[in-house]
C-alpha atoms as a PDB file:
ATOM      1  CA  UNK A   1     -28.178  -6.674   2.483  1.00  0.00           C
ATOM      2  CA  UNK A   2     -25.258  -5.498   4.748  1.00  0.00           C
ATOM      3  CA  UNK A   3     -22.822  -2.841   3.471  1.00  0.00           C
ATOM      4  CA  UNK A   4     -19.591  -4.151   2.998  1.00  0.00           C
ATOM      5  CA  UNK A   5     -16.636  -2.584   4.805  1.00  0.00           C
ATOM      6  CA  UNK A   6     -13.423  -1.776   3.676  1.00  0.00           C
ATOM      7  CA  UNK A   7     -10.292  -0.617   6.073  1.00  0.00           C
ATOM      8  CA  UNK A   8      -7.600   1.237   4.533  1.00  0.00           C
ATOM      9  CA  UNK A   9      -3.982   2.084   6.227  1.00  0.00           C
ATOM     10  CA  UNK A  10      -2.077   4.857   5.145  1.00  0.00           C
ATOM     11  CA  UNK A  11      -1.297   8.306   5.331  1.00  0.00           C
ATOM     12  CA  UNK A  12      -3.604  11.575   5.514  1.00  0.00           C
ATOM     13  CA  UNK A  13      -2.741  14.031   2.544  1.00  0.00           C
ATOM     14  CA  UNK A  14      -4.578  17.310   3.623  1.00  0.00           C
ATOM     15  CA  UNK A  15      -4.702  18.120  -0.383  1.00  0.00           C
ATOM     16  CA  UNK A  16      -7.231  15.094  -0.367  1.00  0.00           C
ATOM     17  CA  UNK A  17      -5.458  13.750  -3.717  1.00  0.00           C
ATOM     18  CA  UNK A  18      -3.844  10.824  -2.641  1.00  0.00           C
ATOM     19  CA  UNK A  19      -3.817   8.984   0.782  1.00  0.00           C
ATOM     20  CA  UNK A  20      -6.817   8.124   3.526  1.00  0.00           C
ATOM     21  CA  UNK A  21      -8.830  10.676   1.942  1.00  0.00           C
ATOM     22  CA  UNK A  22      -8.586   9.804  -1.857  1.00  0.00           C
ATOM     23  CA  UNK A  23      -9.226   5.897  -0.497  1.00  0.00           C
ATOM     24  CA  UNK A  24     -12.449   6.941   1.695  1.00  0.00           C
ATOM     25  CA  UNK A  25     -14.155   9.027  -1.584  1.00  0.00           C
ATOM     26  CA  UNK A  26     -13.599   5.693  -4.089  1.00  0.00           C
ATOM     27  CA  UNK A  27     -14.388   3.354  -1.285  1.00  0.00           C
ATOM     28  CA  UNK A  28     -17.667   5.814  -1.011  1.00  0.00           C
ATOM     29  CA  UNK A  29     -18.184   6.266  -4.556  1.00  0.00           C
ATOM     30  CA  UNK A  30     -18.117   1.863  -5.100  1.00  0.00           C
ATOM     31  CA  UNK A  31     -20.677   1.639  -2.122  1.00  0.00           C
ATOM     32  CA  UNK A  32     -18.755   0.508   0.363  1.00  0.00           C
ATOM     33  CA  UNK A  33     -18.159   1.828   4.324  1.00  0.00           C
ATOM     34  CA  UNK A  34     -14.717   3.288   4.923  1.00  0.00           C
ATOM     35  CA  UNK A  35     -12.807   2.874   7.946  1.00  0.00           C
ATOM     36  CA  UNK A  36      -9.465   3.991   8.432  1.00  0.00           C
ATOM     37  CA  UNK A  37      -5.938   3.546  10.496  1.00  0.00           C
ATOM     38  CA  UNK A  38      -3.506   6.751  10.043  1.00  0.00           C
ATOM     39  CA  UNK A  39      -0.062   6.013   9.603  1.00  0.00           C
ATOM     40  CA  UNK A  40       1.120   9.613   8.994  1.00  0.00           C
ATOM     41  CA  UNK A  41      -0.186  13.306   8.728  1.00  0.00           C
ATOM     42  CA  UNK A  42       1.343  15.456   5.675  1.00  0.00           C
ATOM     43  CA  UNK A  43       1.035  18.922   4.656  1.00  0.00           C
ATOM     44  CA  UNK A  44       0.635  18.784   0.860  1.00  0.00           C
ATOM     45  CA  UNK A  45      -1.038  19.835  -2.240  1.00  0.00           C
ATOM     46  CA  UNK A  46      -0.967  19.048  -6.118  1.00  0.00           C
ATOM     47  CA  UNK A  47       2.693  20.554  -5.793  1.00  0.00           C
ATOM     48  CA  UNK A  48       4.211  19.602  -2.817  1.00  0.00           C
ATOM     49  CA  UNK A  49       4.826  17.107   0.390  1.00  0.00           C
ATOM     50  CA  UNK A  50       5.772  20.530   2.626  1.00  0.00           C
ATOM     51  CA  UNK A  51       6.073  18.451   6.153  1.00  0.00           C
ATOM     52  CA  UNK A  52       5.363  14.966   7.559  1.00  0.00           C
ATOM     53  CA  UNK A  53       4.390  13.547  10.685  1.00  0.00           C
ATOM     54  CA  UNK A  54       4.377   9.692  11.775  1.00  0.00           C
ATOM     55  CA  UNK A  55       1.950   8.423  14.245  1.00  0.00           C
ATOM     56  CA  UNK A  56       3.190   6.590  16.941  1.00  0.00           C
ATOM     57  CA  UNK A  57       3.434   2.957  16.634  1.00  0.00           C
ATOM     58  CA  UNK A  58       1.662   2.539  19.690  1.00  0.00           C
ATOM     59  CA  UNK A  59      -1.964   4.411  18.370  1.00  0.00           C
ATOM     60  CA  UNK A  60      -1.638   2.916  14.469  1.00  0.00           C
ATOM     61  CA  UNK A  61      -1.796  -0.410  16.605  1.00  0.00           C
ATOM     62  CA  UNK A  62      -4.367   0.976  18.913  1.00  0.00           C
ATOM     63  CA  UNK A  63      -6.552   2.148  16.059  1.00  0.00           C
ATOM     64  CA  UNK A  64      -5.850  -1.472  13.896  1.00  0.00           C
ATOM     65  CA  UNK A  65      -7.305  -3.750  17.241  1.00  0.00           C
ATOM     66  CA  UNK A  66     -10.117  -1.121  17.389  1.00  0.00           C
ATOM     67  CA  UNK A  67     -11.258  -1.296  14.106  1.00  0.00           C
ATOM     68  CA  UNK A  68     -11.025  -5.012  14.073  1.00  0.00           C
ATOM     69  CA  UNK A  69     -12.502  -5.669  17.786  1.00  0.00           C
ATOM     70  CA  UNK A  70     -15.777  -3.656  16.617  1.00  0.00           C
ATOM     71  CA  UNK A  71     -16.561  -4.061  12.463  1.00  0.00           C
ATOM     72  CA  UNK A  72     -16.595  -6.510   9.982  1.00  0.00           C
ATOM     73  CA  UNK A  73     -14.071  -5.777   7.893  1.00  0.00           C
ATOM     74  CA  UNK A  74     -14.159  -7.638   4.080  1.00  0.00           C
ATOM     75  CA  UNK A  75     -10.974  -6.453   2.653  1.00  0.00           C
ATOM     76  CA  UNK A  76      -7.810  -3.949   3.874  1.00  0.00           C
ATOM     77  CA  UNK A  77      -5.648  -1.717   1.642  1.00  0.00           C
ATOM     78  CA  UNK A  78      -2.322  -0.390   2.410  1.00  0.00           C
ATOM     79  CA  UNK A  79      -1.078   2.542   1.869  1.00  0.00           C
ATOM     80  CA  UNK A  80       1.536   5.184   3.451  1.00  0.00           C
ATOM     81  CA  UNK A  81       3.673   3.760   5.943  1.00  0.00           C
ATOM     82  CA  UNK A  82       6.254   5.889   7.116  1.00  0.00           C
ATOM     83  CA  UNK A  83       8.980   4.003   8.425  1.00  0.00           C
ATOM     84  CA  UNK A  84      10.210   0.664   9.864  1.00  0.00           C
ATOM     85  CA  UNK A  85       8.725   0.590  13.509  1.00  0.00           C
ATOM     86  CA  UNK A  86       5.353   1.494  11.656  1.00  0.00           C
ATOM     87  CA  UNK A  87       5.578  -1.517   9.347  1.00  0.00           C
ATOM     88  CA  UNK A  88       6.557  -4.288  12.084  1.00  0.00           C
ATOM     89  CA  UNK A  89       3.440  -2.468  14.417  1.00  0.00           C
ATOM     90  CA  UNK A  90       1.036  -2.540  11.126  1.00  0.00           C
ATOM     91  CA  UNK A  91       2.254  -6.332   9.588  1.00  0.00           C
ATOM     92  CA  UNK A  92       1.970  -7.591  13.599  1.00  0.00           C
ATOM     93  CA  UNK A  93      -1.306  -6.470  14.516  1.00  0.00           C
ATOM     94  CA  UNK A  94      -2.914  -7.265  10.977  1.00  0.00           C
ATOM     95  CA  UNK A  95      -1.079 -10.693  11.112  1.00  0.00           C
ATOM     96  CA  UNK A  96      -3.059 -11.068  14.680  1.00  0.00           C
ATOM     97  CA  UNK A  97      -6.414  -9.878  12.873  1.00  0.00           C
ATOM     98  CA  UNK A  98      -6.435 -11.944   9.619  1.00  0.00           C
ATOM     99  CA  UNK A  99      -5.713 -15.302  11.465  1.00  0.00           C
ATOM    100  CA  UNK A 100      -8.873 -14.722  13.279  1.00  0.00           C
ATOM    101  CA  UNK A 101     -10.753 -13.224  10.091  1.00  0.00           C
ATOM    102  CA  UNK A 102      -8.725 -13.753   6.447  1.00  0.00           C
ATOM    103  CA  UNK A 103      -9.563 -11.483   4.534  1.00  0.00           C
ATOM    104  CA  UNK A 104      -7.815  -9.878   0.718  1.00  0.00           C
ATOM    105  CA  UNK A 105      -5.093  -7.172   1.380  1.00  0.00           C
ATOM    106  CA  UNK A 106      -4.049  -4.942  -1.345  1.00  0.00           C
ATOM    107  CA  UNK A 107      -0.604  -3.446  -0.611  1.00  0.00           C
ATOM    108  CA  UNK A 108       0.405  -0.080  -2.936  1.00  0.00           C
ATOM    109  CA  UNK A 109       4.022   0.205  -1.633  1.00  0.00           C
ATOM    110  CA  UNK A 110       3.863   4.640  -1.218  1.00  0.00           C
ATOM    111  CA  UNK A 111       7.496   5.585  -1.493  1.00  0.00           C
ATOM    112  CA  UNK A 112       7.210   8.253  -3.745  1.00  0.00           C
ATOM    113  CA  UNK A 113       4.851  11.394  -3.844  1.00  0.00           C
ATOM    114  CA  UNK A 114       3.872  12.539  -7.204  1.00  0.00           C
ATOM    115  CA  UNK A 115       5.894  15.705  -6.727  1.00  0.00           C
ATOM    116  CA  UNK A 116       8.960  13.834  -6.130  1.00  0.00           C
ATOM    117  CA  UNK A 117       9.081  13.911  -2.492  1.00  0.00           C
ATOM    118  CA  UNK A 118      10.021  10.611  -0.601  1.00  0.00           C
ATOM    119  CA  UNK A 119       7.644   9.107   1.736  1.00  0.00           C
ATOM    120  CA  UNK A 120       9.343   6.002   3.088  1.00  0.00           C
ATOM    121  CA  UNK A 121      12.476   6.388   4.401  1.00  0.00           C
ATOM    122  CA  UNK A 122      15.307   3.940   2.891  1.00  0.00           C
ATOM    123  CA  UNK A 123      15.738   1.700   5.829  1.00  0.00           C
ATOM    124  CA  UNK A 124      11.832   0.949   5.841  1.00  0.00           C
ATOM    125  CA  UNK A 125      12.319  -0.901   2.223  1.00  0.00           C
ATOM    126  CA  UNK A 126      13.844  -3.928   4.036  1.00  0.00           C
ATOM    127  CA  UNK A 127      10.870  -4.048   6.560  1.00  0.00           C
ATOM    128  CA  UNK A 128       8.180  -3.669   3.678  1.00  0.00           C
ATOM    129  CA  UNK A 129       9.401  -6.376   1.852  1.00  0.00           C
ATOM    130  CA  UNK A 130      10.160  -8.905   4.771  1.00  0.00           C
ATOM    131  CA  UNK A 131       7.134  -8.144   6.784  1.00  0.00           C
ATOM    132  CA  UNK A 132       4.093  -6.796   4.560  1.00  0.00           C
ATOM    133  CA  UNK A 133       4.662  -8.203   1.560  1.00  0.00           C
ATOM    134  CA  UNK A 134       4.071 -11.675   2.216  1.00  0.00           C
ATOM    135  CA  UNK A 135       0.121 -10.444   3.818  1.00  0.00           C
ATOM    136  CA  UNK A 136      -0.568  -9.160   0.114  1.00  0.00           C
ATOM    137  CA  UNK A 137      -3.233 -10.727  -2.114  1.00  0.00           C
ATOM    138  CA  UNK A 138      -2.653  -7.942  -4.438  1.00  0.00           C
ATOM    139  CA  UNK A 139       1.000  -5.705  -4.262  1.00  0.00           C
ATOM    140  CA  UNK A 140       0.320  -3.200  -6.850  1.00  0.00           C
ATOM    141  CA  UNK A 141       3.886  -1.421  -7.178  1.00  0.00           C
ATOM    142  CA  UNK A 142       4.665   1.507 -10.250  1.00  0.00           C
ATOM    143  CA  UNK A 143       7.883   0.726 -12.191  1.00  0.00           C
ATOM    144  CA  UNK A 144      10.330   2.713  -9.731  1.00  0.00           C
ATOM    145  CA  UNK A 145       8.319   1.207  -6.675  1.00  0.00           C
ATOM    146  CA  UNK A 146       8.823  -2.287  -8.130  1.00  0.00           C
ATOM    147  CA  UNK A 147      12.989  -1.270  -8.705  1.00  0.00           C
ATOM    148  CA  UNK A 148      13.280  -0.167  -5.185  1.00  0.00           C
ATOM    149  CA  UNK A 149      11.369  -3.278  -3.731  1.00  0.00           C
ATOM    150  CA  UNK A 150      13.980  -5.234  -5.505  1.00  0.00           C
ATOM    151  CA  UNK A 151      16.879  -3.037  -5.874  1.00  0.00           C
ATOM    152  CA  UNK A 152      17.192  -3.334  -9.564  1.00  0.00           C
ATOM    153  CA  UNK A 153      16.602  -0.404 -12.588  1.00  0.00           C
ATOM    154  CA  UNK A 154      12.928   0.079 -13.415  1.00  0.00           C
ATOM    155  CA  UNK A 155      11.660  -1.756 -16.150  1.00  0.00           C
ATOM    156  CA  UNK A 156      11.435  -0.880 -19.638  1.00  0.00           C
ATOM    157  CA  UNK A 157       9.759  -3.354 -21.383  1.00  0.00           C
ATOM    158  CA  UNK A 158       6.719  -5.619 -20.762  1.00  0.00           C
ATOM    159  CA  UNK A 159       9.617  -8.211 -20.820  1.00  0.00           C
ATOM    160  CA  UNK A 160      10.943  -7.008 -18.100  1.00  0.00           C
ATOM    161  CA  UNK A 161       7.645  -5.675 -16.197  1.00  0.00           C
ATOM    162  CA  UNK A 162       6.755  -9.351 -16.663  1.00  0.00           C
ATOM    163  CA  UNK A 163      10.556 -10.577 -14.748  1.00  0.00           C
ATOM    164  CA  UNK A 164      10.085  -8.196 -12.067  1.00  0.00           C
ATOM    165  CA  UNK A 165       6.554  -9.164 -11.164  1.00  0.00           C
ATOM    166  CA  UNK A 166       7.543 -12.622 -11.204  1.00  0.00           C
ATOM    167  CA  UNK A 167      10.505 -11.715  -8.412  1.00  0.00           C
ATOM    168  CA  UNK A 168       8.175  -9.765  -6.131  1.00  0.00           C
ATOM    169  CA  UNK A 169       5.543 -13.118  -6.390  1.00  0.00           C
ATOM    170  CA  UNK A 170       8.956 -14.747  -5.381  1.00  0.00           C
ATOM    171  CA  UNK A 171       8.901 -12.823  -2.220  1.00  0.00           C
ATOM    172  CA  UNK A 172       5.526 -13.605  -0.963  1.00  0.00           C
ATOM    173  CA  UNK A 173       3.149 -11.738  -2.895  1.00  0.00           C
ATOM    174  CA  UNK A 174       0.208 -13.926  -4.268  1.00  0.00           C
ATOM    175  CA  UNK A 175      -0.503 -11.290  -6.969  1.00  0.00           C
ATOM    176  CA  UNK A 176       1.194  -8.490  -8.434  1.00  0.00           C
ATOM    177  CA  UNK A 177      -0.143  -5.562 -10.648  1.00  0.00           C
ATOM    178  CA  UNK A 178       2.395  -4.045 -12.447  1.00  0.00           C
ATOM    179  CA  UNK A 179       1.684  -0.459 -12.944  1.00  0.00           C
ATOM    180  CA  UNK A 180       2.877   0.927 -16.093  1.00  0.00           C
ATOM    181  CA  UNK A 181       2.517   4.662 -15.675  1.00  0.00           C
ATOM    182  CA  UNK A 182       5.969   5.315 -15.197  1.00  0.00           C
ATOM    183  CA  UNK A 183       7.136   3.775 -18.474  1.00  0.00           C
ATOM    184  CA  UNK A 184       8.061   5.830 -22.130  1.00  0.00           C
ATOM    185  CA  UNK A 185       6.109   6.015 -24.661  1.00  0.00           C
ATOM    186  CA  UNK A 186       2.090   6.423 -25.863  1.00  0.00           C
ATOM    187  CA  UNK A 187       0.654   3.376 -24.189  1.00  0.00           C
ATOM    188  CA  UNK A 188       0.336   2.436 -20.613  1.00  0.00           C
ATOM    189  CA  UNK A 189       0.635  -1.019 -20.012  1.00  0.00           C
ATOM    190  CA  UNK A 190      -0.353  -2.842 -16.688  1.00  0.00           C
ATOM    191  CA  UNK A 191       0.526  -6.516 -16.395  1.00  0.00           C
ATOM    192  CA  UNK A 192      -1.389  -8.683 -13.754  1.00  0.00           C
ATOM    193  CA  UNK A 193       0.879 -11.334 -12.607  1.00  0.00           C
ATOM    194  CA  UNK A 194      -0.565 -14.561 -10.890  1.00  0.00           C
ATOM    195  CA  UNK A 195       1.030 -17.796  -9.567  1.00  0.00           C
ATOM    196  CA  UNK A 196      -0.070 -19.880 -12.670  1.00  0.00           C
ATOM    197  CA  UNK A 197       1.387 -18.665 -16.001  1.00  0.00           C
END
């Protein structure tokens, strides 16, 4: 029996918490190879973003054909972008590589770090949601992620976790996990949203 393979694209958070590393460990831990495009390097730790650094546009595409040309990937996951130029060179290239092999893409839209600090620039929301959020099986947005993907206020309710996933399946998505982290109160509540009801 083969090992699957699993390709995630995103950012490298040298506090391995979150990012290309934190993907690489669970993809490890579930049995499954890891490979991996880099969208951006960042100094951080469990406090802090202190600096980022984009990679070219030109070497995330580069590294996306390479991965693609040589392994058999079985699912991608999408992580840190950066900015606009990175999500037209991502959504192109993986466009390109799932016509020749389809296969599931989970997109978790990284704006925000968990210390606060912003990791996709504002002009980069349009370009998410034209360009990668119509490749998503699975778009698995938090509550303020969600608000910023459709310029609303976060949800407070499952009411209204329940509207919003519906708009963002409206845009393209074929699934959407609402992730319920941000919300008030004792209980977390995720809501899986689907085409049929």
């Amino acid at each position: 029996m083969s090992v699957p393979i699993a390709l995630t694209i995103a950012g490298s958070d040298s506090g391995g918490g979150a990012g290309i590393q934190a993907d690489l460990k669970t993809f490890s831990a579930l049995g499954v190879y890891g490979a991996s495009v880099i969208t951006a390097v960042t100094a951080q730790n469990t406090r802090a973003v202190t600096a980022v650094e984009l990679v070219s546009p030109a070497m995330v595409a580069a590294q996306i054909d390479a991965v693609f040309a040589d392994l058999d990937i079985g699912a991608v996951k999408i992580g840190m972008v950066g900015d606009a130029d990175v999500i037209t060179i991502v959504a192109r290239h993986l466009r390109l590589a799932l016509e020749a092999r389809p296969v599931p893409v989970v997109l978790d839209p990284v704006m925000v770090a968990k210390s606060g600090d912003a990791l996709l620039a504002a002009q980069a929301v349009a370009a998410l949601r034209a360009e990668l959020l119509p490749l998503a099986t699975v778009l698995t947005p938090n509550l303020p992620e969600a608000a910023r993907l459709l310029g609303c206020d976060p949800a407070r309710t499952t009411g209204e976790m329940a509207e919003q996933g519906q708009a963002l399946l409206a845009l393209g998505a074929r699934h959407v996990l609402m992730k319920g982290g941000h919300a008030e109160g004792e209980t977390c509540t995720d809501l899986l949203i689907g085409p049929d009801p």
